[in-house]
Protein backbone atom coordinates (compact mmCIF):
# COMPACT_ATOMS: atom_id res chain seq x y z
CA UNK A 1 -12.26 -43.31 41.54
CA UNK A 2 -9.03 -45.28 42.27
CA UNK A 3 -8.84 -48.46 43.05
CA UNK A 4 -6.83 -50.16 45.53
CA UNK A 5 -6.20 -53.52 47.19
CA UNK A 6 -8.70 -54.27 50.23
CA UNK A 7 -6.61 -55.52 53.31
CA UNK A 8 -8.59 -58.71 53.09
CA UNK A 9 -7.92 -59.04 48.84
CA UNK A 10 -4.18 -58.48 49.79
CA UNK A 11 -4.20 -60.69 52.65
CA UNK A 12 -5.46 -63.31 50.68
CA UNK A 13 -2.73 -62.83 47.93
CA UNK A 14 0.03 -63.16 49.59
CA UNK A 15 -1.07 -66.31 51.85
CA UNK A 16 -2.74 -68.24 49.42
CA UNK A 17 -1.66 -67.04 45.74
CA UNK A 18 1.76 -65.85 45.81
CA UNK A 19 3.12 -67.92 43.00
CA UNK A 20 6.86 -67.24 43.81
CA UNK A 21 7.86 -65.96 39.96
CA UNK A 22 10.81 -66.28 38.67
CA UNK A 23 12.92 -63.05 37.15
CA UNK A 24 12.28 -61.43 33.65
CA UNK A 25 14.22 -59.24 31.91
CA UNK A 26 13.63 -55.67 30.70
CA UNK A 27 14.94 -54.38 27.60
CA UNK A 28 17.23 -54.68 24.79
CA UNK A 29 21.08 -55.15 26.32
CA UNK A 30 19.87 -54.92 30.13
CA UNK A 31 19.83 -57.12 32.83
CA UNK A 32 16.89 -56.20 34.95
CA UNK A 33 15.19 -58.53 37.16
CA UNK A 34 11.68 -58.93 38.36
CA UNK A 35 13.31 -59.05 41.71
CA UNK A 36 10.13 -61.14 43.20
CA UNK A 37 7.15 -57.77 42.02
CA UNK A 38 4.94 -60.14 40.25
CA UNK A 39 3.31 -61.71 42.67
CA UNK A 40 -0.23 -60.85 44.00
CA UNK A 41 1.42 -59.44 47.11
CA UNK A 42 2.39 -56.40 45.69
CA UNK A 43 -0.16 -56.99 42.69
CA UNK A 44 -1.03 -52.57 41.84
CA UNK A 45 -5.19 -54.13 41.99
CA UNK A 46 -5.55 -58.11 42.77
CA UNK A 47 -9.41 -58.06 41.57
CA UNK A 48 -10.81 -59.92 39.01
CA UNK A 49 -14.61 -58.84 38.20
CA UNK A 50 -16.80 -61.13 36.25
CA UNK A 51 -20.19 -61.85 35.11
CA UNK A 52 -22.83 -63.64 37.42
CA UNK A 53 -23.15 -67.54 37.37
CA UNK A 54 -21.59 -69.92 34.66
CA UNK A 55 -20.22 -67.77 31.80
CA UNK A 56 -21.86 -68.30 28.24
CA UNK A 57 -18.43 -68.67 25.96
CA UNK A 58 -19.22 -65.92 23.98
CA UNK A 59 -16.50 -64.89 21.23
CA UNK A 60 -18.67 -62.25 19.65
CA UNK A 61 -20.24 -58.77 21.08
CA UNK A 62 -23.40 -58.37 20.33
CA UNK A 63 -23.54 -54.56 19.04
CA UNK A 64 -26.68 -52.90 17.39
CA UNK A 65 -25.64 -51.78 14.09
CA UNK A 66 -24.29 -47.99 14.15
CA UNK A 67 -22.64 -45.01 12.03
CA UNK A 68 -19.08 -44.44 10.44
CA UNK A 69 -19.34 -41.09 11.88
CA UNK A 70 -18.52 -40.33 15.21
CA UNK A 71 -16.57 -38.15 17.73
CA UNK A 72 -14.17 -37.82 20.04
CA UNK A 73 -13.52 -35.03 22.96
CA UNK A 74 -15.36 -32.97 20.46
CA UNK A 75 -13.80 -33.69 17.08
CA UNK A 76 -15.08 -35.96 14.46
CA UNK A 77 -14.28 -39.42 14.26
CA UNK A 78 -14.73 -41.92 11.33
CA UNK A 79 -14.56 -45.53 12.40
CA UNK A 80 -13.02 -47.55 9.18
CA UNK A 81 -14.20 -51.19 8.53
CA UNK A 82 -11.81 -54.19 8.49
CA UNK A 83 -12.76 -54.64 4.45
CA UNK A 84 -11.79 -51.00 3.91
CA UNK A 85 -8.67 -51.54 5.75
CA UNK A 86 -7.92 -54.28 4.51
CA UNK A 87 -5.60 -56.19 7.20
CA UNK A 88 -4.44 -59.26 5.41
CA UNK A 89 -2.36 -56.71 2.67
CA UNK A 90 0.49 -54.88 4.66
CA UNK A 91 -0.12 -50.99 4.58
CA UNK A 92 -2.87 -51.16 6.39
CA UNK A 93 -2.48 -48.76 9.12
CA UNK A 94 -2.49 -46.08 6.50
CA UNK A 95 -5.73 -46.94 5.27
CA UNK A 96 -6.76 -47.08 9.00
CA UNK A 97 -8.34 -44.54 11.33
CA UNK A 98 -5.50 -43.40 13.41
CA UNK A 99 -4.88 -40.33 15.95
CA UNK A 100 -1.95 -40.99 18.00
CA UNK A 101 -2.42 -37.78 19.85
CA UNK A 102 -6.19 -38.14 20.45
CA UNK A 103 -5.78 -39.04 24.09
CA UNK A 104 -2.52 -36.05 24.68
CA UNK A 105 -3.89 -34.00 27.62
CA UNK A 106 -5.20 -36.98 29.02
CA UNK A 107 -2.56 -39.25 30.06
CA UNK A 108 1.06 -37.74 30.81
CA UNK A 109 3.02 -36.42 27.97
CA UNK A 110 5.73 -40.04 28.54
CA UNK A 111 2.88 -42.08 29.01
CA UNK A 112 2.23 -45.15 26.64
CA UNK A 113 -1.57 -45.66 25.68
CA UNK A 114 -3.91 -46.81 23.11
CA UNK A 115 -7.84 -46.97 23.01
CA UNK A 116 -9.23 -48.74 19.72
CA UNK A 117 -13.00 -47.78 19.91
CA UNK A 118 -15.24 -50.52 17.81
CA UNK A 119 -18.55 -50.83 16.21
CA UNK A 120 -20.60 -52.64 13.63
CA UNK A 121 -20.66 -50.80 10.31
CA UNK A 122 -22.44 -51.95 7.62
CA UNK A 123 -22.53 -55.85 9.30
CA UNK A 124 -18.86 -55.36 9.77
CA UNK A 125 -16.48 -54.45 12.81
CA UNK A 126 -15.35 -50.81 12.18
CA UNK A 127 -12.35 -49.59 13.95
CA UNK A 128 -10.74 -45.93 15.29
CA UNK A 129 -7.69 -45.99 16.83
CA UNK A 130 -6.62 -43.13 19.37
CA UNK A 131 -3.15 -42.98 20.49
CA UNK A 132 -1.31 -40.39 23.15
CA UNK A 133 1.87 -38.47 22.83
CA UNK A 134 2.99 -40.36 18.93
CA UNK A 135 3.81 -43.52 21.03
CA UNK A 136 1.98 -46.17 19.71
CA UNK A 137 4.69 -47.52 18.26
CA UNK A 138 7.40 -47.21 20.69
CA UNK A 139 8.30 -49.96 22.43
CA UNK A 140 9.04 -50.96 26.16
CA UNK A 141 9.05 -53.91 28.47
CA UNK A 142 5.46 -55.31 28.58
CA UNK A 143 6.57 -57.54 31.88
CA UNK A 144 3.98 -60.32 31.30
CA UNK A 145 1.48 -58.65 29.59
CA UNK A 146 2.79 -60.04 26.45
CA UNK A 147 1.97 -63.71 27.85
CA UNK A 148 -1.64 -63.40 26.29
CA UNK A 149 0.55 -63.26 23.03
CA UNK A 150 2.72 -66.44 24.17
CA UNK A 151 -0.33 -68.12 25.23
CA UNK A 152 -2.22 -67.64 22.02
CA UNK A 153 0.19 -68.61 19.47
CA UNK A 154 1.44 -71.73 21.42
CA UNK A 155 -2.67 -72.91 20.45
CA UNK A 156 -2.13 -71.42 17.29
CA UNK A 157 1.52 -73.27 16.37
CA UNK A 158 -0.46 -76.75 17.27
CA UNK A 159 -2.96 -76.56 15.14
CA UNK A 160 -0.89 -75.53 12.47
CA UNK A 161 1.50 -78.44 13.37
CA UNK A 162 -0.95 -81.04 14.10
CA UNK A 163 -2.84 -79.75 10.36
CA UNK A 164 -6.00 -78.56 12.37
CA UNK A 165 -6.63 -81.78 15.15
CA UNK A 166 -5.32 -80.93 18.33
CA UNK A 167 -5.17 -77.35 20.15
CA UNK A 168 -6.74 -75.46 23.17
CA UNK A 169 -9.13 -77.93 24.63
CA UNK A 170 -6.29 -80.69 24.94
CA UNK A 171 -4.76 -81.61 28.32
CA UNK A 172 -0.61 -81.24 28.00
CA UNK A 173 1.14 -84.65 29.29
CA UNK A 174 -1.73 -86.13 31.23
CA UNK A 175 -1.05 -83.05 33.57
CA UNK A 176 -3.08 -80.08 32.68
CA UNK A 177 -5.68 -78.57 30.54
CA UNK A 178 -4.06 -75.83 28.13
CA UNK A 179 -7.27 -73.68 29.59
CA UNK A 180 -6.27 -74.18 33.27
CA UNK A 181 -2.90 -73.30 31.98
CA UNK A 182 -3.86 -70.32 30.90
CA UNK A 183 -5.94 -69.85 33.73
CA UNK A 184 -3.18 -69.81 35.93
CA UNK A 185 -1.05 -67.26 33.66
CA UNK A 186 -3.89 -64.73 34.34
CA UNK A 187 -4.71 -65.62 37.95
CA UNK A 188 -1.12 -66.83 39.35
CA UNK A 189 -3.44 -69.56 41.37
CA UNK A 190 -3.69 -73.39 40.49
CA UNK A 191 -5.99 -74.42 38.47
CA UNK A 192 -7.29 -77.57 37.93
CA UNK A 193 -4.38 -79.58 37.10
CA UNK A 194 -1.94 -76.97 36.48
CA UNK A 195 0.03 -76.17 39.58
CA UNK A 196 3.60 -74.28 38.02
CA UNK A 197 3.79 -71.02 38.14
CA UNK A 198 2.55 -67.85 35.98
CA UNK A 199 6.23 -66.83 34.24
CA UNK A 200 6.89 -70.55 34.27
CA UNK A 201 3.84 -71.98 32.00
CA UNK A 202 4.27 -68.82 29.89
CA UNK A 203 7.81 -69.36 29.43
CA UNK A 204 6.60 -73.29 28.47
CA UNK A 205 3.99 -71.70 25.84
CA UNK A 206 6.60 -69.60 24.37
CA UNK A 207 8.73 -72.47 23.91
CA UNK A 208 6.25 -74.05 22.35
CA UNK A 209 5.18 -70.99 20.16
CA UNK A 210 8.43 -70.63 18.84
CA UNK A 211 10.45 -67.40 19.35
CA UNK A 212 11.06 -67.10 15.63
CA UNK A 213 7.55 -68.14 14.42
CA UNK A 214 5.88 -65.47 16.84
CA UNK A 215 7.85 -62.60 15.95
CA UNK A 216 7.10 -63.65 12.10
CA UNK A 217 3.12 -63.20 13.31
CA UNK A 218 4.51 -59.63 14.99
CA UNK A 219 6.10 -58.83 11.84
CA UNK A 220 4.13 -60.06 8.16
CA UNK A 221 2.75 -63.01 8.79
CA UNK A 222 -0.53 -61.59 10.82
CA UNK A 223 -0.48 -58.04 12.67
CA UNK A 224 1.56 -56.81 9.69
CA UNK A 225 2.58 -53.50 11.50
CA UNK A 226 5.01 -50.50 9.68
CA UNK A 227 7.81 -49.33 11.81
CA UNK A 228 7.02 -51.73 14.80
CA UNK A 229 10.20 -53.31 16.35
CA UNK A 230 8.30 -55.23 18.93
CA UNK A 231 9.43 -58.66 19.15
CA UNK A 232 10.91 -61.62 21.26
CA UNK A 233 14.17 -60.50 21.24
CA UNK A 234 16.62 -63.97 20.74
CA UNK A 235 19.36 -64.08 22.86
CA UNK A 236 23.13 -64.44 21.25
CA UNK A 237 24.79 -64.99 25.08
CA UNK A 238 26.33 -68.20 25.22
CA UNK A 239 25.01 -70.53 28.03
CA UNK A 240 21.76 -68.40 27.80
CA UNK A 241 19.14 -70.60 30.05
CA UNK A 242 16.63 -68.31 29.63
CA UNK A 243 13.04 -68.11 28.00
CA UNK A 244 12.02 -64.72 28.65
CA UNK A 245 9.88 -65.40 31.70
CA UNK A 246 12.42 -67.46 33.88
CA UNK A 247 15.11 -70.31 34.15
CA UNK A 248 12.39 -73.07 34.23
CA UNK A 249 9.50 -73.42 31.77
CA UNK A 250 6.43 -75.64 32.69
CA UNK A 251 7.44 -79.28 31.33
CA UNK A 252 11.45 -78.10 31.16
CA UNK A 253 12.22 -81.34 29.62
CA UNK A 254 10.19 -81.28 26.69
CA UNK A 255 7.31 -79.95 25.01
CA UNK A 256 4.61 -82.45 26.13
CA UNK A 257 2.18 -84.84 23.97
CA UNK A 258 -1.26 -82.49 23.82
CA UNK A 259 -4.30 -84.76 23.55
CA UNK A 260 -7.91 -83.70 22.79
CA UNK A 261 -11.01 -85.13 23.88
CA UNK A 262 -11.65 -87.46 21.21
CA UNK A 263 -8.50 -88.95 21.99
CA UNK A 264 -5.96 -86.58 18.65
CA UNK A 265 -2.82 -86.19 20.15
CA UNK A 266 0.25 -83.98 19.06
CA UNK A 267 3.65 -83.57 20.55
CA UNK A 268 5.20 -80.06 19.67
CA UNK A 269 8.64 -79.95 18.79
CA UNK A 270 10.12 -77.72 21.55
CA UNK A 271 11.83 -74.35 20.83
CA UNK A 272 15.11 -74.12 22.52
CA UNK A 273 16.32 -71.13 21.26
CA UNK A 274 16.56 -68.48 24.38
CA UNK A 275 14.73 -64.91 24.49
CA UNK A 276 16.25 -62.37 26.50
CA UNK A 277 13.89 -59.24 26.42
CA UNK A 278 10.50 -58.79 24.86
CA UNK A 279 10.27 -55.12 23.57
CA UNK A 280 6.69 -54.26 22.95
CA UNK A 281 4.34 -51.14 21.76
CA UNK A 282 1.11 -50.61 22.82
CA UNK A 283 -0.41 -51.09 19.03
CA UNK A 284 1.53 -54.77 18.99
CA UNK A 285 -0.10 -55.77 22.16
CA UNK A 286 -3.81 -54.10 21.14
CA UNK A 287 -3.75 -55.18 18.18
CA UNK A 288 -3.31 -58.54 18.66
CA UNK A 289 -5.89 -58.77 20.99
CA UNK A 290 -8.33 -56.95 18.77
CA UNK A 291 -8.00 -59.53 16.09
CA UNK A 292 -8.64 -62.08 18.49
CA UNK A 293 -11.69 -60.20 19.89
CA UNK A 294 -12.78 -60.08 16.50
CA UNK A 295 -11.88 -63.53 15.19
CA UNK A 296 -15.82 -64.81 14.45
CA UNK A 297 -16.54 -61.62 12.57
CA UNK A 298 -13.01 -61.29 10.71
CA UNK A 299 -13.24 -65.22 10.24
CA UNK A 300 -10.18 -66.46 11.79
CA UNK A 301 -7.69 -64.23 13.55
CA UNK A 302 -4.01 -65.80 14.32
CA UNK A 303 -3.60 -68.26 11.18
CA UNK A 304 -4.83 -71.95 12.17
CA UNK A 305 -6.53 -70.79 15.83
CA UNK A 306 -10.13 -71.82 16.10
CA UNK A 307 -13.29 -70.92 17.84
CA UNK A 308 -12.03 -73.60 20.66
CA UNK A 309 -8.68 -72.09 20.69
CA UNK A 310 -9.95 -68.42 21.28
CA UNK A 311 -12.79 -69.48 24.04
CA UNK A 312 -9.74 -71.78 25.64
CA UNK A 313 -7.90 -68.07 25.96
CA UNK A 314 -11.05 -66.18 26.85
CA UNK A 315 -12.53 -68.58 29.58
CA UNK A 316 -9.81 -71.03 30.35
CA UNK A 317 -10.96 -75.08 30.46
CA UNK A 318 -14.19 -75.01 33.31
CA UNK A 319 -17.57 -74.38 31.61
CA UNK A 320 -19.03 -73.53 34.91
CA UNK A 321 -16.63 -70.83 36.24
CA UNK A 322 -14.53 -67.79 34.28
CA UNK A 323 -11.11 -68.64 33.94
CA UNK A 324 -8.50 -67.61 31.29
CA UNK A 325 -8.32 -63.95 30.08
CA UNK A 326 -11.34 -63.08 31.85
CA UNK A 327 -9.93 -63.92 35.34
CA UNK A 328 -7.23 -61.56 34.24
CA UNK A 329 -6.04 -60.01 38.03
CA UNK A 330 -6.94 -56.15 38.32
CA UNK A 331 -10.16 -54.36 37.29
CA UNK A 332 -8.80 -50.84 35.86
CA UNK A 333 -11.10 -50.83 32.84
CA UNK A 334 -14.13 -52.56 34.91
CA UNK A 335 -13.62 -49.53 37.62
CA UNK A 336 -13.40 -46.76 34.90
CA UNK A 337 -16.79 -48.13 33.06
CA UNK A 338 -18.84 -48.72 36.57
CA UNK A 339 -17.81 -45.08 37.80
CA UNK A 340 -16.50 -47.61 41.27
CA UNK A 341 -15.40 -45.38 44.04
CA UNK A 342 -12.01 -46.46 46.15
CA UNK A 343 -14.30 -48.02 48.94
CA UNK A 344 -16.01 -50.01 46.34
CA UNK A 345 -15.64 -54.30 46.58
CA UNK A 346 -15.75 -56.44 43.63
CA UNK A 347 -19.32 -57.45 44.50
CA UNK A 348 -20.18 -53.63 44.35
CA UNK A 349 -17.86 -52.82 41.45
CA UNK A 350 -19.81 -55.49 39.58
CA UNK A 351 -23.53 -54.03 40.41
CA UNK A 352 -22.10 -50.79 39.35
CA UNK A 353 -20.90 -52.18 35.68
CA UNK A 354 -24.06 -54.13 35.55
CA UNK A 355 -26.55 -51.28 35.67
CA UNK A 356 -24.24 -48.93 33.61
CA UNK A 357 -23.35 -52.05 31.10
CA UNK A 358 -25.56 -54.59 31.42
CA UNK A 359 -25.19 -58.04 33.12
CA UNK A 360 -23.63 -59.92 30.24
CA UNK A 361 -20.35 -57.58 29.73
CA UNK A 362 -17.35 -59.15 29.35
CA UNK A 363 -13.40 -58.51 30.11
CA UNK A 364 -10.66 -60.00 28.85
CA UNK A 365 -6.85 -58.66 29.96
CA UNK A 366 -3.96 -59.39 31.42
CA UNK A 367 -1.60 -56.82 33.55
CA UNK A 368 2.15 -57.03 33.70
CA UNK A 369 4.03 -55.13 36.74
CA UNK A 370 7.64 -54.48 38.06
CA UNK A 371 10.36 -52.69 39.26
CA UNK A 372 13.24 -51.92 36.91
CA UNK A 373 16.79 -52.09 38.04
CA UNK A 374 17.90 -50.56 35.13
CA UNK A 375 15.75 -47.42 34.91
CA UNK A 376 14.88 -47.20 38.00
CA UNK A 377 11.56 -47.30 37.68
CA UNK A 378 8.23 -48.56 38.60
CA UNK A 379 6.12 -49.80 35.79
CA UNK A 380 2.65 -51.08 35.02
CA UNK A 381 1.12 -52.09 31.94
CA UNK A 382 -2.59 -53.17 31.42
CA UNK A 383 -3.89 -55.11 28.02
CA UNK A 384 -7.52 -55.23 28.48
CA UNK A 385 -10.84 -55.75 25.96
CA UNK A 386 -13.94 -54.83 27.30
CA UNK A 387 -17.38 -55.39 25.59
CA UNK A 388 -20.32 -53.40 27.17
CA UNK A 389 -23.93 -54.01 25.39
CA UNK A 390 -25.98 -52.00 27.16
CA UNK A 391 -23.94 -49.17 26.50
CA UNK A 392 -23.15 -50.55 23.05
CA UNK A 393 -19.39 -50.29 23.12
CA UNK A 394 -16.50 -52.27 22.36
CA UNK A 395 -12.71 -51.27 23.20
CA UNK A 396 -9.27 -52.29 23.54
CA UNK A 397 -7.67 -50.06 26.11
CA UNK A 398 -3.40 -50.70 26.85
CA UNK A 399 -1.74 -48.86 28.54
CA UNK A 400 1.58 -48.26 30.18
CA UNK A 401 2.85 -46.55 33.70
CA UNK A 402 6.65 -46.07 34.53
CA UNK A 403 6.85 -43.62 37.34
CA UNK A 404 9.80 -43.45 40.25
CA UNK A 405 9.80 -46.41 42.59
CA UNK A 406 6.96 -46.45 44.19
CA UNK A 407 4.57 -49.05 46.10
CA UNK A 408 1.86 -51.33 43.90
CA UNK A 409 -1.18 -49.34 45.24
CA UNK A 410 0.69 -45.96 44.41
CA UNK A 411 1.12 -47.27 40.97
CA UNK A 412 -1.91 -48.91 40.71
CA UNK A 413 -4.16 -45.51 41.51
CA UNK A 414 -1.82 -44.23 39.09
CA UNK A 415 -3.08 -46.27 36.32
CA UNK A 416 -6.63 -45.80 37.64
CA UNK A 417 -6.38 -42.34 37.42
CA UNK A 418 -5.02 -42.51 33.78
CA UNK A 419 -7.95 -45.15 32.46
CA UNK A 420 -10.85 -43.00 33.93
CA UNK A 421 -9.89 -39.79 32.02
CA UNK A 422 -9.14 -42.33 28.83
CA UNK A 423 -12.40 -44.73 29.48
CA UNK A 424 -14.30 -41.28 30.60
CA UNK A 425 -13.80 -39.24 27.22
CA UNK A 426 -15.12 -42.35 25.18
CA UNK A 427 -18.11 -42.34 26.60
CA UNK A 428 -18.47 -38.45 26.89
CA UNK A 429 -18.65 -37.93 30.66
């Protein structure tokens, strides 16, 4: 079951979508560049899988009500609520349901990965969180999966800012929907007015977000982790020109006036201060995107984002196509739930998931890929939610590959490999 590029999917990245990124850097104290990986040329799986027809903005998954008790590869499981753990008072990972060597044996012993299973307790989301090899914690270079985080607090910061009036449906300087902005951070293709490039709009959001304010949401102001060092590292280098994605953020000069449809408007005060490295761990990453999967039920996820805000990060701008998050490029967790075989197209990996899952699943992730100079490595990490009612699951799967140098479909089957055995044990093939 792994998944590869077709020679037509891979023809058509690199003539029509290649967005021509700028460098990132790796981790703390290093200087490794992107050297030109992220691109959809040598994307590890260029496919995007979505629903059928024009998608229903759904925030919520509609799960049938189901028990605390539960198990995993054999060994109980008990799936704590979000009252019981109680995530607006800090602690709250050791009132949690946590095994961070459930998925050991699965997944190599230096590999990075998380699964947090979901279901409805009691009216409530209830969580179980099932790490591999003690990592969760440890921290790496995401590459840009941690733009779904820069993304999602640049909408948060302006609604804060602009006290509630003006945030993810609001077109940036005339220019560009924020939704086709984030449309093209998950697709690296133009979208309707937005025609920069992935690392440079999410280097623009981050500017926006504010290196200091986000890392304050990493820390105690939201996610409220214990021993979690991930962050957006500021740089001390003098002359630093850098904003962790690249030299030139979308709208370089300035922040940009956002104005809504009903004519608000709000100009963010742009962050200048210069990130050099973005450590992250794979419970940072999930858990953010679990409280935004989760924002209608938990009412309100990162402080000041709306309904808007989170379907503007889900679906991107256009009612009547899937942008955003759920264009995410690759379709690891989509393969791993249909059972899709190597030979399989998107048309037939989508049957597949529909039979197994029903026709109104729903995906929302983002990859991040490269080759590090400094270790020498090849790395892949994927940040995906996946919501499944006909098989009445709900998961937040991230996970992280770093292998020796090796080719984007190497890598990629790799990582296929790795999320069928993880995706494979929760549903007890």
């Amino acid at each position: 079951m792994l998944s590869k590029l077709s020679a037509f999917s891979a023809f058509v990245a690199l003539a029509v979508f290649a967005p021509g990124c700028s460098a990132e850097v790796a981790e703390p104290g290093s200087v490794d560049a992107e050297d030109g990986q992220e691109n959809l040329g040598t994307a590890p799986d260029a496919r995007s899988i979505v629903p059928r027809g024009a998608p229903v903005r759904r925030l919520t998954c509609p799960l049938a009500e189901s028990s605390a008790e539960g198990s995993f590869r054999g060994k109980p499981l008990r799936y704590v609520t979000a009252s019981e753990m109680d995530l607006r008072r800090a602690g709250w990972e050791a009132r949690a349901s946590i095994d961070d060597h459930a998925l050991d044996g699965l997944v190599p012993a230096d590999m990075n990965a998380l699964l947090v299973d979901v279901r409805l307790v009691n009216g409530e989301p209830a969580f179980a969180y099932l790490g591999a090899n003690g990592k969760l914690h440890e921290t790496f270079e995401p590459w840009s999966s941690a733009k779904l985080i820069a993304a999602s607090a640049a909408m948060a910061r302006v609604r804060r800012d602009s006290a509630g009036a003006v945030g993810g449906p609001a077109k940036v300087n005339g220019t560009a929907l924020v939704g086709d902005l984030v449309t093209t951070v998950h697709t690296y293709a133009p979208s309707g007015g937005s025609m920069g490039s992935s690392n440079a709009i999410a280097g623009y959001f981050l500017t926006v977000a504010g290196a200091a304010e986000t890392n304050a949401l990493l820390r105690d102001g939201y996610l409220r982790l214990t021993n979690d060092a991930s962050e957006f590292h500021v740089s001390t280098a003098a002359g630093r020109t850098r904003s962790a994605w690249g030299e030139n953020p979308f709208f370089s000069s300035g922040a940009g006036t956002w104005v809504m449809p009903d004519g608000a408007r709000f100009t963010p005060k742009r962050d200048s201060t210069m990130v050099d490295d973005k450590p992250m761990s794979v419970m940072a990453l999930g858990e953010w995107l679990v409280r935004l999967a989760q924002h209608e039920r938990l009412g309100g996820s990162i402080p000041g984002m709306t309904n808007d805000d989170v379907a503007t990060l889900f679906y991107g701008a256009d009612p009547a196509r899937y942008g955003g998050m759920s264009a995410g490029v690759s379709s690891y967790l989509a393969n791993a739930v249909a059972a899709s075989g190597a030979a399989d197209d998107a048309n037939a990996t989508r049957a597949k998931l529909e039979e197994k899952a029903g026709a109104d699943f729903r995906i929302f992730h983002k990859i991040g890929w490269g080759t590090s100079t400094t270790r020498s490595k090849s790395e892949l990490i994927v940040a995906a939610y996946g919501c499944f009612p006909k098989l009445g699951r709900e998961m937040v799967l991230v996970t992280r590959v770093s292998q020796a140098p090796a080719s984007g479909a190497v890598v990629g089957n790799a990582m296929q490999k790795h999320v069928d055995a993880i995706v494979g044990a929760a549903l007890g093939r």
